[in-house]
Structures are given as structure tokens and as C-alpha cells.
PDB file of N, CA and C in Angstrom:
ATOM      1  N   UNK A   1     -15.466 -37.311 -10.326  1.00  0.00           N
ATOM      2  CA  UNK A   1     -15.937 -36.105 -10.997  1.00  0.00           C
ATOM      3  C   UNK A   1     -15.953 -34.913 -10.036  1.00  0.00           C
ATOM      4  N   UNK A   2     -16.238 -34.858  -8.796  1.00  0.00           N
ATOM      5  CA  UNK A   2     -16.268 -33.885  -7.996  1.00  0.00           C
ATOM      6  C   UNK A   2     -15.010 -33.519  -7.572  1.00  0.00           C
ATOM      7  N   UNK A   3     -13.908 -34.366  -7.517  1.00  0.00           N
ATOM      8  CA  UNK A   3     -12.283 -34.058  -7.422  1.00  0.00           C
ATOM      9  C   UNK A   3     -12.405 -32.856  -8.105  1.00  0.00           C
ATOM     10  N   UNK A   4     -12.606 -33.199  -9.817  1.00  0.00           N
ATOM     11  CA  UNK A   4     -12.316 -32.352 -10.772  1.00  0.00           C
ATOM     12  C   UNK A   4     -13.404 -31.138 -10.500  1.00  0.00           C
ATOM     13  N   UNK A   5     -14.027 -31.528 -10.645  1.00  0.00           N
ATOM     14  CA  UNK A   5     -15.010 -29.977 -10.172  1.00  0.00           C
ATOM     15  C   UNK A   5     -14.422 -28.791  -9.031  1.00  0.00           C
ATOM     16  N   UNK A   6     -13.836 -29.995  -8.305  1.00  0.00           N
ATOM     17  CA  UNK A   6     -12.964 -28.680  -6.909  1.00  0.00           C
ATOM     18  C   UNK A   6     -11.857 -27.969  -7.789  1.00  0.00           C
ATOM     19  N   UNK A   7     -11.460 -28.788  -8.471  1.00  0.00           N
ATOM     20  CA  UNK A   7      -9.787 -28.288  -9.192  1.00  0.00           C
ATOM     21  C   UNK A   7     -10.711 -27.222 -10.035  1.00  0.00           C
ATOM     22  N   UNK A   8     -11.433 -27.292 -10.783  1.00  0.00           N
ATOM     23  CA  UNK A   8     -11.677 -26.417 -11.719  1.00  0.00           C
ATOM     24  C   UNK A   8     -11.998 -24.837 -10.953  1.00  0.00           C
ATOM     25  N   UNK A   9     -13.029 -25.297  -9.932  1.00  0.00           N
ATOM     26  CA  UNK A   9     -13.620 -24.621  -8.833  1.00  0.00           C
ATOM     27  C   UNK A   9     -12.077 -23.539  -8.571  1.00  0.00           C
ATOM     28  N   UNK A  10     -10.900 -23.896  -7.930  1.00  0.00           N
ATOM     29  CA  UNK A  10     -10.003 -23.638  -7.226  1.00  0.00           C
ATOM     30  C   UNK A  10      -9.315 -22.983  -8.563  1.00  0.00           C
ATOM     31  N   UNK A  11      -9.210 -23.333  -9.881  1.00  0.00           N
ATOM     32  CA  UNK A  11      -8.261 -22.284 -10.514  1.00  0.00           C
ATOM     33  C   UNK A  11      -8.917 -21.588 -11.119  1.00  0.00           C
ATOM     34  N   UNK A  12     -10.516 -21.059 -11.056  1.00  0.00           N
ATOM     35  CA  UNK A  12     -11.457 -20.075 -10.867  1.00  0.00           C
ATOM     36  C   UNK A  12     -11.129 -19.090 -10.718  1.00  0.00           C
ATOM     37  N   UNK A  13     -10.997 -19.454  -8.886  1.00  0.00           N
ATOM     38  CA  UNK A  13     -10.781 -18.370  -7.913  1.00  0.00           C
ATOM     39  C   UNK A  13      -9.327 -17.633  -8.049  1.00  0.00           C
ATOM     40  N   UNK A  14      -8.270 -18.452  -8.122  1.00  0.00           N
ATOM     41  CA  UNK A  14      -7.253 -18.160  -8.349  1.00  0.00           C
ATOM     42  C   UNK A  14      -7.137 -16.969  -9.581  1.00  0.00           C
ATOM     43  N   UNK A  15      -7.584 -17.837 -10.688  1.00  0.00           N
ATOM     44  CA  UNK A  15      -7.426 -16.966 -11.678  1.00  0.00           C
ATOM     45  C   UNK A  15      -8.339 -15.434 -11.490  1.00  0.00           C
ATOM     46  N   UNK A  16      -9.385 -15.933 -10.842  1.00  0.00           N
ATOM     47  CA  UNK A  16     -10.151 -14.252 -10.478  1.00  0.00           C
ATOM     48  C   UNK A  16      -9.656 -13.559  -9.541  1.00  0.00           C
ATOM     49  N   UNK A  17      -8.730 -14.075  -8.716  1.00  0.00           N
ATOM     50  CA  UNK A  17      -7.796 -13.802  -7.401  1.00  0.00           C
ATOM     51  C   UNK A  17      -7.374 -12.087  -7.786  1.00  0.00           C
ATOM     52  N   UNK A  18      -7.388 -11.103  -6.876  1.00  0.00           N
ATOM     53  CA  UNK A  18      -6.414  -9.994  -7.107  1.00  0.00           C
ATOM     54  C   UNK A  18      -5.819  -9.098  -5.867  1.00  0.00           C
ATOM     55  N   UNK A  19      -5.319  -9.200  -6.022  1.00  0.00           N
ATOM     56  CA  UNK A  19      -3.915  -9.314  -4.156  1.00  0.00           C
ATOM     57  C   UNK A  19      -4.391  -8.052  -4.100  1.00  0.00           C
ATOM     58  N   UNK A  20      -4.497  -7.511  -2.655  1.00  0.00           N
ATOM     59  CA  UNK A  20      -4.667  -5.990  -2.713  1.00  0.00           C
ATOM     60  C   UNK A  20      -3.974  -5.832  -1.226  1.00  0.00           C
ATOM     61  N   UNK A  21      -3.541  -6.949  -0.910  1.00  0.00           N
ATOM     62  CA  UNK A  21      -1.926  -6.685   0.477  1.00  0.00           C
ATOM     63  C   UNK A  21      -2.311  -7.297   1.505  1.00  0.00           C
ATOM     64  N   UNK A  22      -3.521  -8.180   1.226  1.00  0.00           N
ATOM     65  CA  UNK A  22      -4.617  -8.738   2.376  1.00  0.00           C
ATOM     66  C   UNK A  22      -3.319  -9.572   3.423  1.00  0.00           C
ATOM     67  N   UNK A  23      -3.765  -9.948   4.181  1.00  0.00           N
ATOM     68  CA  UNK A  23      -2.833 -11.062   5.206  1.00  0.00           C
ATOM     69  C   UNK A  23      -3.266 -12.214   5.156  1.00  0.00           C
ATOM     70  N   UNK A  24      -4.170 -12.425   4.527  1.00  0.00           N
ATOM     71  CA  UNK A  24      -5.139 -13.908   4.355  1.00  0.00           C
ATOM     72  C   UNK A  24      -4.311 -14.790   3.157  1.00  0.00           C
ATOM     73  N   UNK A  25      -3.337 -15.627   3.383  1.00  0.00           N
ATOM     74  CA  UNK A  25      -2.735 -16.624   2.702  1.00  0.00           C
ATOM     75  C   UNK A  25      -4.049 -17.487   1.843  1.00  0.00           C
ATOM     76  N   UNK A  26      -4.206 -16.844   1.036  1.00  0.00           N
ATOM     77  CA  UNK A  26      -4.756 -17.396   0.250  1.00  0.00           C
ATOM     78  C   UNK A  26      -4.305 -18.595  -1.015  1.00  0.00           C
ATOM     79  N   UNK A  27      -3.157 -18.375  -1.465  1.00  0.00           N
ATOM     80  CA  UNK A  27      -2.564 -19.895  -2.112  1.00  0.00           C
ATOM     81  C   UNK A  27      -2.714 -20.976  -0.842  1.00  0.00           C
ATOM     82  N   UNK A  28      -2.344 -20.196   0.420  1.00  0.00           N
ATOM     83  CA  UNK A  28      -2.297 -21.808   1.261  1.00  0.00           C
ATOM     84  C   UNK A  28      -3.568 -22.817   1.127  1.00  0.00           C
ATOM     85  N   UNK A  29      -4.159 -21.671   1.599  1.00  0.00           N
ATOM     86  CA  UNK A  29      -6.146 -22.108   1.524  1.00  0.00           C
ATOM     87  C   UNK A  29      -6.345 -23.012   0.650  1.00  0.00           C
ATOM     88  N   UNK A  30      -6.115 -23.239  -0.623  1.00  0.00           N
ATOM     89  CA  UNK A  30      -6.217 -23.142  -2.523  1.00  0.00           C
ATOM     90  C   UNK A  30      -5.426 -24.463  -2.113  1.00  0.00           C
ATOM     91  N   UNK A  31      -3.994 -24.428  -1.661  1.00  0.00           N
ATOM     92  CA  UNK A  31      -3.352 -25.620  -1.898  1.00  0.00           C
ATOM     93  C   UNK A  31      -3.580 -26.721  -0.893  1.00  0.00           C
ATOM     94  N   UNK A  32      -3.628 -26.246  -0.196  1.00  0.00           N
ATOM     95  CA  UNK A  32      -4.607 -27.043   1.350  1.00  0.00           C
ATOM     96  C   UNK A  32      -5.786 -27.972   0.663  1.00  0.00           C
ATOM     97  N   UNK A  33      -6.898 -27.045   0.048  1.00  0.00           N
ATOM     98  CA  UNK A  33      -7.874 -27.845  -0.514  1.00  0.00           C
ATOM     99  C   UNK A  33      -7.366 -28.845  -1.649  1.00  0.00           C
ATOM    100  N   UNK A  34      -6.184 -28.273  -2.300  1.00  0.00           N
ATOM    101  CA  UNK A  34      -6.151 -29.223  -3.311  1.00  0.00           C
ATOM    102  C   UNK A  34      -5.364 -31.098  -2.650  1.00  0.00           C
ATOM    103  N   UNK A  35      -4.359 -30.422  -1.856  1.00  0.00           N
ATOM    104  CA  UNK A  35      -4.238 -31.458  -0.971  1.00  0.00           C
ATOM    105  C   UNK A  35      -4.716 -32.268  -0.938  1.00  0.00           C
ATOM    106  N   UNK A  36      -5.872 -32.269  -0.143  1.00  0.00           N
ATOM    107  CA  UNK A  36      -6.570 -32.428   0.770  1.00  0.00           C
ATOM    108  C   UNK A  36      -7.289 -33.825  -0.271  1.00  0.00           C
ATOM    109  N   UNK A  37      -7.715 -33.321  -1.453  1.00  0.00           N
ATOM    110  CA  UNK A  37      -8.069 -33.738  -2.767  1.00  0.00           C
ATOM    111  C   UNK A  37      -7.427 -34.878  -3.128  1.00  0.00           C
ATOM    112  N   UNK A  38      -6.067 -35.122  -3.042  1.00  0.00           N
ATOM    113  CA  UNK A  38      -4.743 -35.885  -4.131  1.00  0.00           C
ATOM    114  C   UNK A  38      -4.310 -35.100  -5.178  1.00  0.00           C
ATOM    115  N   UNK A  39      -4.648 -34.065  -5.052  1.00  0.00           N
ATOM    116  CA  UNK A  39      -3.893 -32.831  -6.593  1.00  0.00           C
ATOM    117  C   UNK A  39      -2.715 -32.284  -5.974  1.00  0.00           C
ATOM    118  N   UNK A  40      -1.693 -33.617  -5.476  1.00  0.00           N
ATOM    119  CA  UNK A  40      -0.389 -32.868  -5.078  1.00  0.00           C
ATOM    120  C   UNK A  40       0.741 -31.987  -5.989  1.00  0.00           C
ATOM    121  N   UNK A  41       0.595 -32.331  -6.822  1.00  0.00           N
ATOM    122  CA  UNK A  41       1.476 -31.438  -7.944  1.00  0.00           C
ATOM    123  C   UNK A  41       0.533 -29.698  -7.437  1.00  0.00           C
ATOM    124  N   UNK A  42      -0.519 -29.849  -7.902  1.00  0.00           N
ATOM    125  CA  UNK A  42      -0.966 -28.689  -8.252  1.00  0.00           C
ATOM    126  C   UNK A  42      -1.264 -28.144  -6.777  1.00  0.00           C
ATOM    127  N   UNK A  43      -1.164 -28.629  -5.659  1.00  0.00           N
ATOM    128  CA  UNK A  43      -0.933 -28.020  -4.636  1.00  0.00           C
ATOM    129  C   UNK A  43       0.418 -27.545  -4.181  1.00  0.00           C
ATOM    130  N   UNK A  44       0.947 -28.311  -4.619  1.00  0.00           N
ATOM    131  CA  UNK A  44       2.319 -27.893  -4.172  1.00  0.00           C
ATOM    132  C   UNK A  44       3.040 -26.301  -5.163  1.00  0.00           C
ATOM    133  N   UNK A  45       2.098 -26.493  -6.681  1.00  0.00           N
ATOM    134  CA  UNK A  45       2.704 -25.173  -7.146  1.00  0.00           C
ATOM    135  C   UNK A  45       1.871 -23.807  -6.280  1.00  0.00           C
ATOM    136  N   UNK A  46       0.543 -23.811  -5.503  1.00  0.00           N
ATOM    137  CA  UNK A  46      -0.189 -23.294  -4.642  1.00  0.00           C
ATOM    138  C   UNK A  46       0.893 -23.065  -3.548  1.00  0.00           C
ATOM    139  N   UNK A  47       1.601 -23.841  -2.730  1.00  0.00           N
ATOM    140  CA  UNK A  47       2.242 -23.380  -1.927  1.00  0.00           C
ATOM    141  C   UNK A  47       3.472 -22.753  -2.025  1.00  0.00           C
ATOM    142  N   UNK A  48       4.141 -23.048  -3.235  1.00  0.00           N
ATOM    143  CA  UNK A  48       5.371 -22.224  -3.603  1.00  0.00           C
ATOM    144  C   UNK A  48       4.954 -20.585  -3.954  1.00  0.00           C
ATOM    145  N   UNK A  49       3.723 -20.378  -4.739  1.00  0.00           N
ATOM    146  CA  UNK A  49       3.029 -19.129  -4.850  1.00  0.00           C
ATOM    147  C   UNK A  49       3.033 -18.405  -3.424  1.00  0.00           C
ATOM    148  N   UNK A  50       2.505 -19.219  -2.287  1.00  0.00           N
ATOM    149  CA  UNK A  50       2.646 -18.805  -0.811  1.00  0.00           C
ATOM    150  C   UNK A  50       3.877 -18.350  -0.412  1.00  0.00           C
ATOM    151  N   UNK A  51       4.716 -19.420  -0.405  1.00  0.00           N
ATOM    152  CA  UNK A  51       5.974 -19.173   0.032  1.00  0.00           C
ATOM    153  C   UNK A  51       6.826 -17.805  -0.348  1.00  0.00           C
ATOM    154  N   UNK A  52       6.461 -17.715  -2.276  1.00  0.00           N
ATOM    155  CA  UNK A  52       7.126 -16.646  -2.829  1.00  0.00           C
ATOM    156  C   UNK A  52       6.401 -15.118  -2.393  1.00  0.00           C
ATOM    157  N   UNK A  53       4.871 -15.595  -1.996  1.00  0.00           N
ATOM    158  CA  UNK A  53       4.265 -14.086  -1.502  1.00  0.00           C
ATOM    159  C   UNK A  53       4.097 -13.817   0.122  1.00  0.00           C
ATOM    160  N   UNK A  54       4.690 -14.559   0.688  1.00  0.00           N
ATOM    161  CA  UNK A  54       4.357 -14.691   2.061  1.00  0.00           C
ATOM    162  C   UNK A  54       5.656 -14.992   3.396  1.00  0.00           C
ATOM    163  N   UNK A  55       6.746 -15.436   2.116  1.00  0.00           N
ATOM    164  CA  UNK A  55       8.017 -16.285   2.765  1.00  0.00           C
ATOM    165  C   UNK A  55       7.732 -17.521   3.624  1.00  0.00           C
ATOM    166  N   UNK A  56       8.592 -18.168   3.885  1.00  0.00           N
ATOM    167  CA  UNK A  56       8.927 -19.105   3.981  1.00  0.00           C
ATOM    168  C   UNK A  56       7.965 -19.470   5.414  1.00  0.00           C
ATOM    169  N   UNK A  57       7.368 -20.108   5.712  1.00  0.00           N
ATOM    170  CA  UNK A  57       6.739 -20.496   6.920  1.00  0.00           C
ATOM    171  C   UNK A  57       6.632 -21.883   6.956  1.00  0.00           C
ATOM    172  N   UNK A  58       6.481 -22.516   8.594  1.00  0.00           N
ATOM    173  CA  UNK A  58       6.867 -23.583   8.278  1.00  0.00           C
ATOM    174  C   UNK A  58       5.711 -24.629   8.293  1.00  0.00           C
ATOM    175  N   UNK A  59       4.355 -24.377   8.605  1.00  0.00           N
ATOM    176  CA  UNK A  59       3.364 -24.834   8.094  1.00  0.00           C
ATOM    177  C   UNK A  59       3.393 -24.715   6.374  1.00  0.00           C
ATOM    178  N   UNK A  60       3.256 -24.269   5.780  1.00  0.00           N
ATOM    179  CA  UNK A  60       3.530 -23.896   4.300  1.00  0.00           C
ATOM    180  C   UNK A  60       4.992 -24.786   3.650  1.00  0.00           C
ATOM    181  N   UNK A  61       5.813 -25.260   4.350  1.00  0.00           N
ATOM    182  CA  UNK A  61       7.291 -25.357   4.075  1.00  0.00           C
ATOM    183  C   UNK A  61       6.904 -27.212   3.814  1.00  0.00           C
ATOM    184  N   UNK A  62       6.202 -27.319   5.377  1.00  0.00           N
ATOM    185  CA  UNK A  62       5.709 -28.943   5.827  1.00  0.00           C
ATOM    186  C   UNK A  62       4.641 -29.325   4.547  1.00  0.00           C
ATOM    187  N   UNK A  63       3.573 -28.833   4.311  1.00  0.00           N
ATOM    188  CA  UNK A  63       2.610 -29.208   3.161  1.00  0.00           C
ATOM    189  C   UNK A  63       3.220 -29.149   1.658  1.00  0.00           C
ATOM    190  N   UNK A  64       4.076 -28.309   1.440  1.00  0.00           N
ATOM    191  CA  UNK A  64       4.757 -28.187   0.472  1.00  0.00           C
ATOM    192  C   UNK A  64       5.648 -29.661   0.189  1.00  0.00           C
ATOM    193  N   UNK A  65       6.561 -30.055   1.377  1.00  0.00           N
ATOM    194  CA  UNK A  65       7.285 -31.049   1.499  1.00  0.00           C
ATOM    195  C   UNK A  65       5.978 -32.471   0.863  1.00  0.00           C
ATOM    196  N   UNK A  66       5.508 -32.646   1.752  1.00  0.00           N
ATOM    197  CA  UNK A  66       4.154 -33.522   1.531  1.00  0.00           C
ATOM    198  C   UNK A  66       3.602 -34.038   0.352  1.00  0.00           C
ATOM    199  N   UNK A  67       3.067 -32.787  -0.242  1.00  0.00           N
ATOM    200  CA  UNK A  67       2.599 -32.691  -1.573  1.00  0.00           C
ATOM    201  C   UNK A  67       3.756 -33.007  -2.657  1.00  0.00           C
ATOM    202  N   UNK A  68       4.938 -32.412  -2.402  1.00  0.00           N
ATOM    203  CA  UNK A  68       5.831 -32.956  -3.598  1.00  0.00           C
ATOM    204  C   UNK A  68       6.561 -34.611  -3.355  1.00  0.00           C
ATOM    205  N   UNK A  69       6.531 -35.404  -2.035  1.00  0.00           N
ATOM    206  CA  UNK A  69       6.556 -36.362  -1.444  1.00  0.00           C
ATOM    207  C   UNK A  69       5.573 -37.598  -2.363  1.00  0.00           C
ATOM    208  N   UNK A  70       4.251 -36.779  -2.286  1.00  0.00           N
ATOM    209  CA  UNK A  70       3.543 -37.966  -2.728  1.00  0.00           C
ATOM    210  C   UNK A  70       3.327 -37.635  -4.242  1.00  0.00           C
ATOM    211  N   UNK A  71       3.354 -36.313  -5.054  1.00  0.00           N
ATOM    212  CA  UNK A  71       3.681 -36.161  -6.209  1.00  0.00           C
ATOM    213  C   UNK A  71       5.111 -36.875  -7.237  1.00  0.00           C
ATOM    214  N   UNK A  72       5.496 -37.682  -6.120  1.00  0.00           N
ATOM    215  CA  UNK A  72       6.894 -38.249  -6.639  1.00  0.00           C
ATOM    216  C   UNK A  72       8.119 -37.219  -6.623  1.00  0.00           C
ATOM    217  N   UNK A  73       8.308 -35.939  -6.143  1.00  0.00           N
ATOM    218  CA  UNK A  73       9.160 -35.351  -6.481  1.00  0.00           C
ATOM    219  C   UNK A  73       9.859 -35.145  -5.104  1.00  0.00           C
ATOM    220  N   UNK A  74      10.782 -36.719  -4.724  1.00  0.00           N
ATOM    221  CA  UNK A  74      11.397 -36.964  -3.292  1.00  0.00           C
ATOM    222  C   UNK A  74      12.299 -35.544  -3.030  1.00  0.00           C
ATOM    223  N   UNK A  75      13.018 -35.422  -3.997  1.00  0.00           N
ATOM    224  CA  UNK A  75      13.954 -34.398  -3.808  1.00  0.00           C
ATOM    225  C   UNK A  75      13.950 -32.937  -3.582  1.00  0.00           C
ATOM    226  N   UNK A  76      12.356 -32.524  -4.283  1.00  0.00           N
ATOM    227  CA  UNK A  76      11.976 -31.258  -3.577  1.00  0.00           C
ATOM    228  C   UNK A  76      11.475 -31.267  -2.610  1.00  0.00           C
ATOM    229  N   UNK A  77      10.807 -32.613  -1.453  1.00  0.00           N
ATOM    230  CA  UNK A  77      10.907 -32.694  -0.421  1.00  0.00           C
ATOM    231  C   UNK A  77      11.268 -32.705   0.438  1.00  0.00           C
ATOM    232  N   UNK A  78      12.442 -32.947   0.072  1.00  0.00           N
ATOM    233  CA  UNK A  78      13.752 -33.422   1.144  1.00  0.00           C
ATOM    234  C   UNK A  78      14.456 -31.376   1.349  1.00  0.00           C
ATOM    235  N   UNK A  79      13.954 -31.134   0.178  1.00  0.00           N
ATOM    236  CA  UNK A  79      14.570 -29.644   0.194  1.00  0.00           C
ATOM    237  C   UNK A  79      13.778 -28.738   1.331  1.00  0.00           C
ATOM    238  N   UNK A  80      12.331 -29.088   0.870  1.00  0.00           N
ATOM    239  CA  UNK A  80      11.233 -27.933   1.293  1.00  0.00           C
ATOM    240  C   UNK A  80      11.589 -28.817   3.541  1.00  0.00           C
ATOM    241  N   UNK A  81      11.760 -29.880   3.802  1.00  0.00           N
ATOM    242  CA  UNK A  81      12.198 -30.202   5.556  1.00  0.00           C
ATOM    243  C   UNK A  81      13.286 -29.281   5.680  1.00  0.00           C
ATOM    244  N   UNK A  82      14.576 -29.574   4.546  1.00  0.00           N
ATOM    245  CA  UNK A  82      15.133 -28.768   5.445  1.00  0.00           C
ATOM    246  C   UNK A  82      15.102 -27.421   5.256  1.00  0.00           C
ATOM    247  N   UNK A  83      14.729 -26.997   4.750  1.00  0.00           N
ATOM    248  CA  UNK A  83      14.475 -25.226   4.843  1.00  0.00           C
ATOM    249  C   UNK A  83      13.336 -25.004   6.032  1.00  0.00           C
ATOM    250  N   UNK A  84      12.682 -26.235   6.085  1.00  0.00           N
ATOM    251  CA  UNK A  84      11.483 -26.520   7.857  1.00  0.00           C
ATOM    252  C   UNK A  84      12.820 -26.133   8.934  1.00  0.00           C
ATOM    253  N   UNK A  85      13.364 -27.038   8.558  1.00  0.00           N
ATOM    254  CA  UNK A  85      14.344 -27.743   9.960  1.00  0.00           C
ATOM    255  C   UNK A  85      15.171 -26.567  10.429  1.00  0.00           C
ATOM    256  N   UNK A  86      16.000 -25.528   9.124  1.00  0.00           N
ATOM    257  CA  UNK A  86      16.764 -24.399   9.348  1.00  0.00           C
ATOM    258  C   UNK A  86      16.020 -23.331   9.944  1.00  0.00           C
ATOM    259  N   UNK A  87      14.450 -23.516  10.151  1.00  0.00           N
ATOM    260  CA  UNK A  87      13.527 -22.476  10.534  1.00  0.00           C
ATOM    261  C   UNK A  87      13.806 -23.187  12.243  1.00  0.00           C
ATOM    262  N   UNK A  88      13.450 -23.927  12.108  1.00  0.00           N
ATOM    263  CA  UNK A  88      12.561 -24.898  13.295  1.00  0.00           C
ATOM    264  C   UNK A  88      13.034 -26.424  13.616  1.00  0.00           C
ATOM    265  N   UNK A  89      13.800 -26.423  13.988  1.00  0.00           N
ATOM    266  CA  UNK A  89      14.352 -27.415  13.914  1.00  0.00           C
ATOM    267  C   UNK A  89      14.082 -29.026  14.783  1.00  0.00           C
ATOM    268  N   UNK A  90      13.263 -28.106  15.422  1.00  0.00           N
ATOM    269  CA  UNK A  90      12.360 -29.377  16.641  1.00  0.00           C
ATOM    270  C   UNK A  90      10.883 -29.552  16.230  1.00  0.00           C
ATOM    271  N   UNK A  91      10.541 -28.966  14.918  1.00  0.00           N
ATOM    272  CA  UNK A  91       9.319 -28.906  14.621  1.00  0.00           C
ATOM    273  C   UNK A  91       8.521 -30.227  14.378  1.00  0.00           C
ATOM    274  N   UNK A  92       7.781 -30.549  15.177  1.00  0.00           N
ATOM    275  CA  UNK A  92       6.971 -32.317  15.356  1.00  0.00           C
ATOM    276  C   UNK A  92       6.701 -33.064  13.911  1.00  0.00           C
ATOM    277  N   UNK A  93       5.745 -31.940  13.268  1.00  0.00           N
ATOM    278  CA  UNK A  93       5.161 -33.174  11.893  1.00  0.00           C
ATOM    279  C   UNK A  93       6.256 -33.295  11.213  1.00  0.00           C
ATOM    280  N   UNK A  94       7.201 -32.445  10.895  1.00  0.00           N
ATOM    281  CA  UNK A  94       8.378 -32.503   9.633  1.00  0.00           C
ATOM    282  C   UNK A  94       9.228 -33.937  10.609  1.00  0.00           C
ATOM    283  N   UNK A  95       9.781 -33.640  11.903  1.00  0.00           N
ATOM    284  CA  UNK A  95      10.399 -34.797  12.451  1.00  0.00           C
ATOM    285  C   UNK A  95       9.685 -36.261  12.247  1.00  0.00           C
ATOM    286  N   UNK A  96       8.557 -36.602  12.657  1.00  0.00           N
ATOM    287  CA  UNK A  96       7.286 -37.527  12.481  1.00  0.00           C
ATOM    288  C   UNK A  96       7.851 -38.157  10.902  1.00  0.00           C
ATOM    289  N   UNK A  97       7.466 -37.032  10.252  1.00  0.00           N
ATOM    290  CA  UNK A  97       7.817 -37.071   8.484  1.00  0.00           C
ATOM    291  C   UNK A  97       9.271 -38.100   8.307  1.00  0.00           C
ATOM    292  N   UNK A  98       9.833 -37.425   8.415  1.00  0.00           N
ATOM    293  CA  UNK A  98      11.307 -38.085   8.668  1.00  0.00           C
ATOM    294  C   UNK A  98      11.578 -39.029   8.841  1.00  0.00           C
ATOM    295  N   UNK A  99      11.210 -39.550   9.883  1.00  0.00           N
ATOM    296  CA  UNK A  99      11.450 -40.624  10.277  1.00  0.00           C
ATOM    297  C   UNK A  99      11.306 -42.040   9.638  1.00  0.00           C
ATOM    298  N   UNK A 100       9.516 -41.713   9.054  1.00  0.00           N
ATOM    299  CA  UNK A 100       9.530 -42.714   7.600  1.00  0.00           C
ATOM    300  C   UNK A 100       9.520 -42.209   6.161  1.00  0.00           C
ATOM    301  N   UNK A 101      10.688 -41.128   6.247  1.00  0.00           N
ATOM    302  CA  UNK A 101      10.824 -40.754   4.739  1.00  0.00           C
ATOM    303  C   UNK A 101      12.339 -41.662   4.775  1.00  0.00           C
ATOM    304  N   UNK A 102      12.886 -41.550   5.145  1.00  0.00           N
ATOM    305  CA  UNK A 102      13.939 -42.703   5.009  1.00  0.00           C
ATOM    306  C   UNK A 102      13.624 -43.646   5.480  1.00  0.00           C
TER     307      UNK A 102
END
């Protein structure tokens, strides 16, 4: 019950959310917690919101990968490393990742 209470909690804020140009990644925050939770679907649409307002970073790129990983969606994972890897290509957790994603 308290899972759900965070989720509800989190598309609250979101929905009361209103951008005014801040620098504070706020979907990350949002999808981080949901993470953090097991609400990988709904974190992962949190970090694409990031990505699309913030570009591509590769903390954001790695959790994104993650979340759609354990959401079942292998293939947008495999997408969101390498758009990591074309950033960063020696980057530790995405390599780590790798290694037992195949």
C-alpha cells in the first residue's frame, strides 16, 4: 500500500509540476523514486520526459536502460546503453550492465 501511495504521491507533484527553466531535473528525481519503488515502466516514462527536457545524459540514459530492462522492454534497453556508450563509452555501470545483459 505505501508503494502505491508514493506513485500516487509522485503523479501529484508531477501533475502540479510547472517548469519555469529551473536546472533541477526534476523527472529524474520523480523517476529515481519511482525506481527505486519497482514502478519501472512508469519510471522509465519519468526519464524519457528528462531526457526530452534536459537531453541526453548519461546518468539519465543508464536508469532509463534499467528501468525498461526490468520492465521487460529488453530492446529499449539495449537502445537507451548505446546512446550511453556513443556519449561515454568507458562509462562503468552501463559496462558492469552489459556484461550480464547478455
Amino acid at each position: 500500500k505505501e508503494r502505491y501511495s508514493l506513485l500516487e504521491a509522485v503523479e501529484r507533484v508531477w501533475d502540479n509540476h510547472y517548469s519555469m527553466g529551473e536546472k533541477q531535473n526534476i523527472p529524474l528525481l520523480l523517476g529515481s523514486l519511482l525506481y527505486e519503488s519497482a514502478f519501472y515502466t512508469r519510471a522509465a516514462d519519468f526519464f524519457r520526459i528528462s531526457i526530452d527536457t534536459f537531453g541526453k545524459e548519461c546518468n539519465v540514459l543508464y536508469n532509463m536502460a534499467l528501468s525498461c530492462y526490468y520492465a521487460g522492454e529488453t530492446k529499449e534497453a539495449r537502445s537507451c546503453l548505446s546512446d550511453l556508450l556513443d556519449i561515454n563509452p568507458s562509462y562503468p555501470p552501463a559496462l558492469k550492465f552489459l556484461k550480464g545483459f547478455y
